[in-house]
C-alpha atoms as a PDB file:
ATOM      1  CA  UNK A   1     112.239  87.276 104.694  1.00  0.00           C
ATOM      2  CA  UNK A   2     115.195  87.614 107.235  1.00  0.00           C
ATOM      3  CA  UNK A   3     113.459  86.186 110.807  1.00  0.00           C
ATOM      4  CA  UNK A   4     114.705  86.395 114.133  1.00  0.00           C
ATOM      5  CA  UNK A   5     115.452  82.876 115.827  1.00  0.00           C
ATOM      6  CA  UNK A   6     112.983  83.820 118.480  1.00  0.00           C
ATOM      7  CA  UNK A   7     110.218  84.362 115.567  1.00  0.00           C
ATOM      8  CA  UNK A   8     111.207  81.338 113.738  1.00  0.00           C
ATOM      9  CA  UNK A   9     111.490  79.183 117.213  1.00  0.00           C
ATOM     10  CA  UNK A  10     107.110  79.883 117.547  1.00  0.00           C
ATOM     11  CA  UNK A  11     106.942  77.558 114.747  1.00  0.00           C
ATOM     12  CA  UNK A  12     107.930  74.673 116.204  1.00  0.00           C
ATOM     13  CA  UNK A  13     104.163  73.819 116.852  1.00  0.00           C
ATOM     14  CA  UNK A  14     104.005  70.058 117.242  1.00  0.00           C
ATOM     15  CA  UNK A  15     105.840  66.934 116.159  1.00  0.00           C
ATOM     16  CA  UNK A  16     105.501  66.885 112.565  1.00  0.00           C
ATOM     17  CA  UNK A  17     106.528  69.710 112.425  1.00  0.00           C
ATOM     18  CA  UNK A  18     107.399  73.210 109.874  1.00  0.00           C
ATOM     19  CA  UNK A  19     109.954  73.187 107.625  1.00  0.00           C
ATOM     20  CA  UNK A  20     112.018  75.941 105.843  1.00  0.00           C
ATOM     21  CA  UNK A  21     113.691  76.319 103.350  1.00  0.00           C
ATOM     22  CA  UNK A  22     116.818  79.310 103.524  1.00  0.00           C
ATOM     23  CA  UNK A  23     118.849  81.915 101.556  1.00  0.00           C
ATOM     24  CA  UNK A  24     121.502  83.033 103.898  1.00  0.00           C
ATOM     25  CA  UNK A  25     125.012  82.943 102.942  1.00  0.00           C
ATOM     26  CA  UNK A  26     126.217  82.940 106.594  1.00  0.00           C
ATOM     27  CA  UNK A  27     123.727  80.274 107.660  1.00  0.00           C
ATOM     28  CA  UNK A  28     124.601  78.393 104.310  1.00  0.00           C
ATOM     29  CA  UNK A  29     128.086  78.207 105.160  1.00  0.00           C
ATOM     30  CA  UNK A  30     127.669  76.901 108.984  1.00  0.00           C
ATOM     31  CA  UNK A  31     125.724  74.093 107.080  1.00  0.00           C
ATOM     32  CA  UNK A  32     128.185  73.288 104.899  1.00  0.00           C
ATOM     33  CA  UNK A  33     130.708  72.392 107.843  1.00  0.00           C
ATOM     34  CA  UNK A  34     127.853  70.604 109.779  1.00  0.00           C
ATOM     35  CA  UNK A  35     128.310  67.450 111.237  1.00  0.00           C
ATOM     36  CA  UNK A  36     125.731  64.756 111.525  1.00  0.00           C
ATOM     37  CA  UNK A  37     126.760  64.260 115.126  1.00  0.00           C
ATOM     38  CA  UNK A  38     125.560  67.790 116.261  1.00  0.00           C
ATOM     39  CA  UNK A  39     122.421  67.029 115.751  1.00  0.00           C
ATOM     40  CA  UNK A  40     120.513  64.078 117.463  1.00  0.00           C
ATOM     41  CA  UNK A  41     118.888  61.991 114.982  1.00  0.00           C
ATOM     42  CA  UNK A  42     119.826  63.912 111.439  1.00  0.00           C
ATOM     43  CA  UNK A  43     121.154  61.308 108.923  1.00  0.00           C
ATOM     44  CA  UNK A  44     124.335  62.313 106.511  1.00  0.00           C
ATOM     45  CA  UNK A  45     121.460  62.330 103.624  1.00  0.00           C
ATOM     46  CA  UNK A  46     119.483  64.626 105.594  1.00  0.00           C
ATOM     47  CA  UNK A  47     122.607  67.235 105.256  1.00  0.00           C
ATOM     48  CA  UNK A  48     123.430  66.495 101.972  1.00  0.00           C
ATOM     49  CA  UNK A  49     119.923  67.285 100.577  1.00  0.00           C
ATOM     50  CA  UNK A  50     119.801  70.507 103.145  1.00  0.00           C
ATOM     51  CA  UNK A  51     123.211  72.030 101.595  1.00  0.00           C
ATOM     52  CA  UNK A  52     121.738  71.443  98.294  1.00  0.00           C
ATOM     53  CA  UNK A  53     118.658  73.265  99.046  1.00  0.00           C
ATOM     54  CA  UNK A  54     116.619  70.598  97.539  1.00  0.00           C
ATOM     55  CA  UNK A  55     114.384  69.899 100.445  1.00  0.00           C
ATOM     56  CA  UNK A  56     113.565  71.673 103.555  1.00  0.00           C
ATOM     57  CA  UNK A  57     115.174  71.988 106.787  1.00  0.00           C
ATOM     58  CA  UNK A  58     112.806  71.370 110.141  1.00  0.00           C
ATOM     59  CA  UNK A  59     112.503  74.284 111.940  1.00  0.00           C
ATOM     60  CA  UNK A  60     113.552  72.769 115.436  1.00  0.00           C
ATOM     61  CA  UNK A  61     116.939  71.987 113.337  1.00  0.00           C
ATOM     62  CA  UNK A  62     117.458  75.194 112.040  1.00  0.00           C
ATOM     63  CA  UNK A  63     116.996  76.550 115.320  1.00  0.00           C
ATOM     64  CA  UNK A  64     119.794  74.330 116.971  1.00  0.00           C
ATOM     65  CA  UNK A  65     122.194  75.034 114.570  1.00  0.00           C
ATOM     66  CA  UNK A  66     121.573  79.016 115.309  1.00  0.00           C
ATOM     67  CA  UNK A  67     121.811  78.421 118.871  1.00  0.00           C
ATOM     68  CA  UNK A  68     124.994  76.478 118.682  1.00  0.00           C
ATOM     69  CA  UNK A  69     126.364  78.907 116.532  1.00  0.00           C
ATOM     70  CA  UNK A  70     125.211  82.002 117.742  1.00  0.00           C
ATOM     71  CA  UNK A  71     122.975  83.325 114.917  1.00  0.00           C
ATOM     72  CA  UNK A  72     120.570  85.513 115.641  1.00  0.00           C
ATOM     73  CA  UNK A  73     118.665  86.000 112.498  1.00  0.00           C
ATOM     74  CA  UNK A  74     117.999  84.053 109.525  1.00  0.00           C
ATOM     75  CA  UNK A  75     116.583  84.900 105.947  1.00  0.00           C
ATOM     76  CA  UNK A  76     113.689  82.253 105.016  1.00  0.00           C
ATOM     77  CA  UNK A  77     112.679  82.307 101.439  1.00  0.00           C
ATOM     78  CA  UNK A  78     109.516  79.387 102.276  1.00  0.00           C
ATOM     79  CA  UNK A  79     108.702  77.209 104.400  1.00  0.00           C
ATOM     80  CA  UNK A  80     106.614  73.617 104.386  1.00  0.00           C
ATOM     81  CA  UNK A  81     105.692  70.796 106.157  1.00  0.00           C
ATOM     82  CA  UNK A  82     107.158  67.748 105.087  1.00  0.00           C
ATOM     83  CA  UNK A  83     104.803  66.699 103.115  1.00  0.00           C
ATOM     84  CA  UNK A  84     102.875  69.938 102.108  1.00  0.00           C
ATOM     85  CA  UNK A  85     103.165  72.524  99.993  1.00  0.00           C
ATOM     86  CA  UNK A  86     105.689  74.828  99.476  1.00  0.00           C
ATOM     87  CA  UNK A  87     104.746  78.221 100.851  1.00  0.00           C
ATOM     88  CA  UNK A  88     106.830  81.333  99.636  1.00  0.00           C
ATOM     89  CA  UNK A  89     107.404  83.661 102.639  1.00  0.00           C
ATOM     90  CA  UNK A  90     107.442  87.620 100.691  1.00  0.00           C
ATOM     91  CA  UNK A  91     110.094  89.985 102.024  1.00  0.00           C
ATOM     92  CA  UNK A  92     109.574  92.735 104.539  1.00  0.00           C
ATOM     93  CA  UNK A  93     108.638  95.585 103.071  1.00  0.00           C
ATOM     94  CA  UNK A  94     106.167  93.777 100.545  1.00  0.00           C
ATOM     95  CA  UNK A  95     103.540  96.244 101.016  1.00  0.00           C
ATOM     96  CA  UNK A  96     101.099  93.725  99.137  1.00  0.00           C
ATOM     97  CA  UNK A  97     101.529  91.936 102.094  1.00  0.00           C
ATOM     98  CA  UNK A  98      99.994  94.159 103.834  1.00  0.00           C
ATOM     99  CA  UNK A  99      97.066  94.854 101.471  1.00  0.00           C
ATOM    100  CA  UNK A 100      96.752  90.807 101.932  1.00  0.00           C
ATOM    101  CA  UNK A 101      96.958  91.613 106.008  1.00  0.00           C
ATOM    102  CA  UNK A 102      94.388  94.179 105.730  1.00  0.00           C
ATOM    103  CA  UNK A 103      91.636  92.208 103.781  1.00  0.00           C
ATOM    104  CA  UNK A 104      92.171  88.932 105.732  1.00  0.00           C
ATOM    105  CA  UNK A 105      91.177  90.966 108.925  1.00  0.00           C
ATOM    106  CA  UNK A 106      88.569  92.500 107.064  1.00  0.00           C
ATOM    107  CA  UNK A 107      86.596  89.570 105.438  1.00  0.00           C
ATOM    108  CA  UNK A 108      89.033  86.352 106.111  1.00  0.00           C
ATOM    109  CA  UNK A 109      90.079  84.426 109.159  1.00  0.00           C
ATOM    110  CA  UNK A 110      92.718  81.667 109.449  1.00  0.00           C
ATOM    111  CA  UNK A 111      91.359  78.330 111.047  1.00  0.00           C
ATOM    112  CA  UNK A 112      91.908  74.823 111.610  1.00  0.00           C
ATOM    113  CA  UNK A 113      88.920  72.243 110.819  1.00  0.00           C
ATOM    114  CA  UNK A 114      88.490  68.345 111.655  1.00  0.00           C
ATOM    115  CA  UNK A 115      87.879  66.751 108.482  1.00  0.00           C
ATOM    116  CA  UNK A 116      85.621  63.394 109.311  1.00  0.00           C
ATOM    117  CA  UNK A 117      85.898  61.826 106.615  1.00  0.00           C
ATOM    118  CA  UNK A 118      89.430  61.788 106.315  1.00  0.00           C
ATOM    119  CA  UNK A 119      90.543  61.713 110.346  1.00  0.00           C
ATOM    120  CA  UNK A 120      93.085  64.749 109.946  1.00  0.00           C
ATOM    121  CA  UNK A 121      92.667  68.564 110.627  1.00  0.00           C
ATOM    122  CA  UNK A 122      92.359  71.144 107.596  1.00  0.00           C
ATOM    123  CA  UNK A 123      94.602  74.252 107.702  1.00  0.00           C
ATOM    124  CA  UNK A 124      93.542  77.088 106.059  1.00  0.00           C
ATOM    125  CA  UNK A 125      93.713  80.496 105.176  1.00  0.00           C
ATOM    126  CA  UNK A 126      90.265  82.339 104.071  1.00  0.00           C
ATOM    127  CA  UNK A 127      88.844  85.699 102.696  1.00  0.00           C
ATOM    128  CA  UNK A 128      85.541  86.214 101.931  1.00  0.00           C
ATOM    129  CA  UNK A 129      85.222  87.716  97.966  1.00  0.00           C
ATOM    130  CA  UNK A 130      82.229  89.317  96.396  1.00  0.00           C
ATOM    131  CA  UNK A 131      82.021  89.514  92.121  1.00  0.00           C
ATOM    132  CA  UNK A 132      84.446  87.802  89.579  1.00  0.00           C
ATOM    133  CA  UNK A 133      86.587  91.541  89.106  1.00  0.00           C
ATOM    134  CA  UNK A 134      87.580  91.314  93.031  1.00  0.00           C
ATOM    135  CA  UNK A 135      87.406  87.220  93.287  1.00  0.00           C
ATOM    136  CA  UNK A 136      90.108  87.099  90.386  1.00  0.00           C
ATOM    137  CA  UNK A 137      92.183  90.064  91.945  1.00  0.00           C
ATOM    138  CA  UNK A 138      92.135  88.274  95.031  1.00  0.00           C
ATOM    139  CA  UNK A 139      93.444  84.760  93.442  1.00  0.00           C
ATOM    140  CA  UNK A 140      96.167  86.542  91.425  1.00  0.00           C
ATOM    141  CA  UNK A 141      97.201  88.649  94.945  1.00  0.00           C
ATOM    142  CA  UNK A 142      97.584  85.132  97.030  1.00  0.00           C
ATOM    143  CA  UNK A 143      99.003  83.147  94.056  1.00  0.00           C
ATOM    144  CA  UNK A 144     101.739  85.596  93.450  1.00  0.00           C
ATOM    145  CA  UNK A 145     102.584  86.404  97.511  1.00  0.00           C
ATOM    146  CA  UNK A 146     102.701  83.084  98.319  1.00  0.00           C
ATOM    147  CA  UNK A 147     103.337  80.452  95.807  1.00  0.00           C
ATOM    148  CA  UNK A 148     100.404  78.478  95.842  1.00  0.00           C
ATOM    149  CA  UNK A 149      97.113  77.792  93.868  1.00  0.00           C
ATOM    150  CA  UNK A 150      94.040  79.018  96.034  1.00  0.00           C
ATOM    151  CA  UNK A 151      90.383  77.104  95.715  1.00  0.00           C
ATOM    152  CA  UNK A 152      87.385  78.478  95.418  1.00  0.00           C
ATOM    153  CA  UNK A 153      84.085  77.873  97.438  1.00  0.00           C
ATOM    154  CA  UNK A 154      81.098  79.177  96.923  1.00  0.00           C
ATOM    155  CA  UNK A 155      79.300  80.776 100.607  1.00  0.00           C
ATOM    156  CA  UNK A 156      76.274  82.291 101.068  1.00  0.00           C
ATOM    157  CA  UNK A 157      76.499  85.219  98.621  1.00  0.00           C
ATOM    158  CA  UNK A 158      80.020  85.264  98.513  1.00  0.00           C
ATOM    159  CA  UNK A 159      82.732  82.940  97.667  1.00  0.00           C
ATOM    160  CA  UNK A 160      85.789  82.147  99.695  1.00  0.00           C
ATOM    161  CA  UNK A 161      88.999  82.090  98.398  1.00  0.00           C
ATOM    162  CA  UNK A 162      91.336  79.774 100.325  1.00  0.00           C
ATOM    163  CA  UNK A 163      94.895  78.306 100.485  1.00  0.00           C
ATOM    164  CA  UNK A 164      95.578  75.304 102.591  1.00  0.00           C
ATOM    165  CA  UNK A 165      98.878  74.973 104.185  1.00  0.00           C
ATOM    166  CA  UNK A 166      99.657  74.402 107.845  1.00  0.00           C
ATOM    167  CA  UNK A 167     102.935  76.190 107.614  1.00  0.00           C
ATOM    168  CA  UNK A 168     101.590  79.325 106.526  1.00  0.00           C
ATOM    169  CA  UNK A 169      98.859  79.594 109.120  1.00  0.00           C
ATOM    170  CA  UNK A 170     101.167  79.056 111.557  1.00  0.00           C
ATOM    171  CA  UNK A 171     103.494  82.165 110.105  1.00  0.00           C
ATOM    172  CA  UNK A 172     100.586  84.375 109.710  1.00  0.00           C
ATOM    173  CA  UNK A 173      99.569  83.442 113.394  1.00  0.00           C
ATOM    174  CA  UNK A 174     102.989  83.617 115.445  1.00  0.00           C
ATOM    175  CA  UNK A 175     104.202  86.546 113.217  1.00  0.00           C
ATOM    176  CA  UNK A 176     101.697  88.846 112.221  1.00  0.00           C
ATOM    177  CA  UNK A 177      99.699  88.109 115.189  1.00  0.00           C
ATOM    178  CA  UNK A 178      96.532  86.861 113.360  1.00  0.00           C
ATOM    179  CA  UNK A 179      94.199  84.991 115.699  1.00  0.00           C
ATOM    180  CA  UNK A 180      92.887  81.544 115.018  1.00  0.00           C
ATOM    181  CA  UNK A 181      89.591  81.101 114.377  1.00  0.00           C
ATOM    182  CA  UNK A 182      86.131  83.620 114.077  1.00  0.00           C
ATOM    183  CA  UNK A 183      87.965  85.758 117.192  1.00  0.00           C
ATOM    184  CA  UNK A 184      86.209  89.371 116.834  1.00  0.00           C
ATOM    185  CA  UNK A 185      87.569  89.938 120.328  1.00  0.00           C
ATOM    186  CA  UNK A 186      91.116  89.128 119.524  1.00  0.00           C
ATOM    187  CA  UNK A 187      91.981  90.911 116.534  1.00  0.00           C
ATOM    188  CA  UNK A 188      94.755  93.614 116.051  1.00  0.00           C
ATOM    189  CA  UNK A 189      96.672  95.203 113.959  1.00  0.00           C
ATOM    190  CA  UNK A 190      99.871  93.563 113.333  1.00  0.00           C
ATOM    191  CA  UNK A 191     102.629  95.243 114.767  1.00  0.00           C
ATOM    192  CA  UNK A 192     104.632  94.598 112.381  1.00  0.00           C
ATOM    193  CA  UNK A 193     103.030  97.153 109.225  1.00  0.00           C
ATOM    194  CA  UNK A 194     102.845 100.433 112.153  1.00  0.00           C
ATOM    195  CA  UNK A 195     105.946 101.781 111.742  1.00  0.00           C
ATOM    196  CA  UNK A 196     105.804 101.920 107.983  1.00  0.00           C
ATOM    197  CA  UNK A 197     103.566 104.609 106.303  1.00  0.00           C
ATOM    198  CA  UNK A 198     103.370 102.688 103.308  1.00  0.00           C
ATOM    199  CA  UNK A 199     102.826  99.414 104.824  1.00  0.00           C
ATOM    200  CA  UNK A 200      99.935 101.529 106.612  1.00  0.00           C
ATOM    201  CA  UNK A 201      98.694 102.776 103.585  1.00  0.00           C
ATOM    202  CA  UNK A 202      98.420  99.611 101.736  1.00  0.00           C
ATOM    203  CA  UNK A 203      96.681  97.907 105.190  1.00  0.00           C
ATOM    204  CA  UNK A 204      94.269 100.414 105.206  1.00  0.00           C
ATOM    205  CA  UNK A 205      93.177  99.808 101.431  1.00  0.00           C
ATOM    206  CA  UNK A 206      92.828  95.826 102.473  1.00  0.00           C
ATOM    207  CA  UNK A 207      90.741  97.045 105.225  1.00  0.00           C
ATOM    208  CA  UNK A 208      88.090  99.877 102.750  1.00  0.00           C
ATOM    209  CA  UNK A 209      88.114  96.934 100.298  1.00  0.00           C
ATOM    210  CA  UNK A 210      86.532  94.333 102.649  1.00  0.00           C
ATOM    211  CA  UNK A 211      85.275  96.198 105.283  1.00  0.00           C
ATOM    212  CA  UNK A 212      84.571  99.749 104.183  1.00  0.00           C
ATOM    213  CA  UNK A 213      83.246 101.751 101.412  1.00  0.00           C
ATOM    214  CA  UNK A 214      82.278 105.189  99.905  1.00  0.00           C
ATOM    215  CA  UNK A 215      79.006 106.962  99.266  1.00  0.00           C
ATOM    216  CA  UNK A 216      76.678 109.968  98.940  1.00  0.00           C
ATOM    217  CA  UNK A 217      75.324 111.497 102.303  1.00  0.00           C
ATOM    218  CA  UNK A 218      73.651 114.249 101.415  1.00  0.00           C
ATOM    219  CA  UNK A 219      74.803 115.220  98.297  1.00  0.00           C
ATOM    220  CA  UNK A 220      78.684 114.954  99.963  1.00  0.00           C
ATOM    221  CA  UNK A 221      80.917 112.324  99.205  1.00  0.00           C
ATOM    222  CA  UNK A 222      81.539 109.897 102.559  1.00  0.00           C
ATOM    223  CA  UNK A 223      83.611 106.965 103.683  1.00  0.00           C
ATOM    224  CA  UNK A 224      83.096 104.557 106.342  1.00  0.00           C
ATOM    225  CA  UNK A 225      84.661 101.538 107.491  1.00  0.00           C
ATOM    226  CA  UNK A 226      82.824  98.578 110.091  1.00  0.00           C
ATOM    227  CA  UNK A 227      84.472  96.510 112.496  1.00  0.00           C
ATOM    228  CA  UNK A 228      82.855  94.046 115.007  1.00  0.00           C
ATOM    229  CA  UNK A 229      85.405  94.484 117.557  1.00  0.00           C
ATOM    230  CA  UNK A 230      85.800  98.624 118.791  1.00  0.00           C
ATOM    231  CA  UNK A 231      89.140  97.988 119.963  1.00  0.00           C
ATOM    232  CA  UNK A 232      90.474  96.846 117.036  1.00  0.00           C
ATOM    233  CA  UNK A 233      89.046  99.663 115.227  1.00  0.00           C
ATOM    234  CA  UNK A 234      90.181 101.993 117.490  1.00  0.00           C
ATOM    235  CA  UNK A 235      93.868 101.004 116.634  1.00  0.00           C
ATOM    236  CA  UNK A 236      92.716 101.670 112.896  1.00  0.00           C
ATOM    237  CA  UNK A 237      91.833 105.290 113.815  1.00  0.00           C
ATOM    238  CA  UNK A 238      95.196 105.241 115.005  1.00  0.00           C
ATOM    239  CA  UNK A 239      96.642 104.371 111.686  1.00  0.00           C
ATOM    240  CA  UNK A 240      94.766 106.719 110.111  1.00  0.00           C
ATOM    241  CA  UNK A 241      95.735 109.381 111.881  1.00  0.00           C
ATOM    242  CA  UNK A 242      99.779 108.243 111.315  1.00  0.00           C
ATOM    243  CA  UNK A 243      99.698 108.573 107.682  1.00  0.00           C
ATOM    244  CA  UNK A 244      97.150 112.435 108.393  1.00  0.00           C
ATOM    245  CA  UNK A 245      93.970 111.238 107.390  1.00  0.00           C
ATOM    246  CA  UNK A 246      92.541 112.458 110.621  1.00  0.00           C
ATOM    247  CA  UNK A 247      88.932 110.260 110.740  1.00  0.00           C
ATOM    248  CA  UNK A 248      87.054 110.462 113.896  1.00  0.00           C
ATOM    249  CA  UNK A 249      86.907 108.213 116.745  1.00  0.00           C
ATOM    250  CA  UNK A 250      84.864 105.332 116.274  1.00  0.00           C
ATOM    251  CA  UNK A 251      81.038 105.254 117.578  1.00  0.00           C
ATOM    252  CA  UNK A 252      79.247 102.271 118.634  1.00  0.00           C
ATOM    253  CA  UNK A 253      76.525 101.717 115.648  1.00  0.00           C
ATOM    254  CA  UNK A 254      73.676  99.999 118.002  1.00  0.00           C
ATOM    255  CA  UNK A 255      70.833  99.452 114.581  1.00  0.00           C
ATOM    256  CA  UNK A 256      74.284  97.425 112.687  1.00  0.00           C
ATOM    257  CA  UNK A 257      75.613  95.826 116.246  1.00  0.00           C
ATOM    258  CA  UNK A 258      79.202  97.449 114.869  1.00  0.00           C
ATOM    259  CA  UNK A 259      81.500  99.944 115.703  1.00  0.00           C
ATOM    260  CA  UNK A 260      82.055 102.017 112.708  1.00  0.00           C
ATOM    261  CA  UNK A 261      84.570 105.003 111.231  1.00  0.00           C
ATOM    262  CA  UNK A 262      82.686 107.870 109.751  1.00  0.00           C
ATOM    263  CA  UNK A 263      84.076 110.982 107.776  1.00  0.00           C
ATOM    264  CA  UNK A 264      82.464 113.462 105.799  1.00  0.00           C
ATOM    265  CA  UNK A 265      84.350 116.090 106.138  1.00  0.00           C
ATOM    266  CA  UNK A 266      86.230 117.278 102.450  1.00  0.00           C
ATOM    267  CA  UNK A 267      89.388 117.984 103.000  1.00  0.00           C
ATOM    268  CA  UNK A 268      89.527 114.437 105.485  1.00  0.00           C
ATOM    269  CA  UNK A 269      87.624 112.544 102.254  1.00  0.00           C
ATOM    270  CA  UNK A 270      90.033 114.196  99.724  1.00  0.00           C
ATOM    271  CA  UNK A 271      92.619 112.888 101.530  1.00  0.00           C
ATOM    272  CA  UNK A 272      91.665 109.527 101.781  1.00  0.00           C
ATOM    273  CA  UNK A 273      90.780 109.479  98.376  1.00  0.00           C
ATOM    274  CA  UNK A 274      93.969 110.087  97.244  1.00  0.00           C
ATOM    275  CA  UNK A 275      96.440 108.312  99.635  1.00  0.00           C
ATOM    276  CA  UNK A 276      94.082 105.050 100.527  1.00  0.00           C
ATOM    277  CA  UNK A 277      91.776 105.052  97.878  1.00  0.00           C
ATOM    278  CA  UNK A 278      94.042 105.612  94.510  1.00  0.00           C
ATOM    279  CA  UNK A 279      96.302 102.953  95.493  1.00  0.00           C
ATOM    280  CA  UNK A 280      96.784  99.965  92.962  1.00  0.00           C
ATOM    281  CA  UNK A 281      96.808  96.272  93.517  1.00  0.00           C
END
């Protein structure tokens, strides 16, 4: 994914430290001239390895080297922590990405845990999966977006699919704006899918799958889609009404404590049906 330096400077999160790993020819070939000396603290073997691509590059570095050679962007292929795994970063556009986007806002949160018995903090990425159809959808979608084996835990009527990696919950946080942590309050749509109809689309499906559904009211066909937070939802209506699918505003559900999207009308339905609904993962 090609990143600003300003995006890929908000992972520089602590000491340790993110990695990456890049695919840019122009960024490749400032490496290749690099001198140990430009860099505080980098050893010749450090560079040698980097050029090779063989293991990653800290992010702090990477972001030096752009600075002193005024690059602006670069394109990441994964990234790590030194000693974690290897997390592939898909390419803009991916519009699985943002059917993964749409469900972890849906039924999923990102969050960092103390683990007692081993003395270190647990970063993970969650969703919240109902039935072995959907639970095995769900593992191939994060397997093939991101390189990495998820686990399985079994919830309270549910199980929850994870991946742990630090570097990745740090991208989906500083990129794609995904709070840390149960925060109903905080949640939004990232800005990155809005422009893209598409991208919207394939959001929007993420968000029916874990949050919504269809049904009979009356003998007509209905879909509805329930959000603890109403703003967040609100910029959801907006989305809908991008791509035409012109739902109404959301109403304040005080039996379900939710704020909910409601459409019955046909032609509305039809068209949700076939542009949200139809879609394939």
């Amino acid at each position: 994914m090609e990143l600003t330096v300003e995006s890929i400077s908000k992972l520089i999160v602590d000491k340790k430290g993110i990695c990456a790993f890049y695919d840019d020819k122009i960024f490749e070939n400032v490496v290749s001239d690099l001198n140990p000396k430009e860099i505080n603290g980098i050893s010749n073997r450090s560079i040698y390895y980097w050029r090779r691509k063989e293991r990653p590059m800290p992010i702090f570095c990477l972001v030096d080297i752009c600075e002193k050679s005024s690059i602006n962007t670069v394109n990441i292929s994964a990234l790590s922590t030194n000693s974690g795994n290897k997390t592939l970063i898909p390419q803009n556009g991916n519009f699985y990405l943002s059917y993964f986007l749409g469900l972890l806002l849906g039924d999923g949160c990102i969050c960092i845990s103390k683990e007692r018995e081993l003395k270190k903090q647990s970063y993970s990425i969650r969703i919240a999966v109902k039935g072995d159809k959907r639970i095995n959808q769900v593992l191939k979608l994060m397997r093939n977006l991101f390189g990495i084996n998820p686990s399985q835990h079994k919830g309270k009527g549910c199980y929850e699919i994870c991946i742990y990696s630090k570097a990745l919950l740090f991208f989906l946080n500083t990129y794609y704006e995904i709070p840390i942590g149960e925060k109903y309050s905080l949640i939004k749509v990232p800005s990155k899918i809005k422009d893209n109809s598409e991208s919207i689309m394939y959001f929007l499906k993420g968000m029916m799958d874990s949050d919504g559904n269809k049904y009979l009211h009356r003998g007509k066909l209905c879909f509805q889609l329930r959000q603890k937070s109403g703003n967040f939802l609100s910029e959801v209506y907006e989305l809908f009404h991008k791509i035409g699918i012109n739902v109404n505003r959301p109403y304040f559900d005080k039996a379900n404590n939710s704020w909910v999207i409601w459409c019955s009308k046909k032609s509305v339905v039809d068209k949700f049906i076939n542009d949200i609904d139809a879609l394939k993962i």
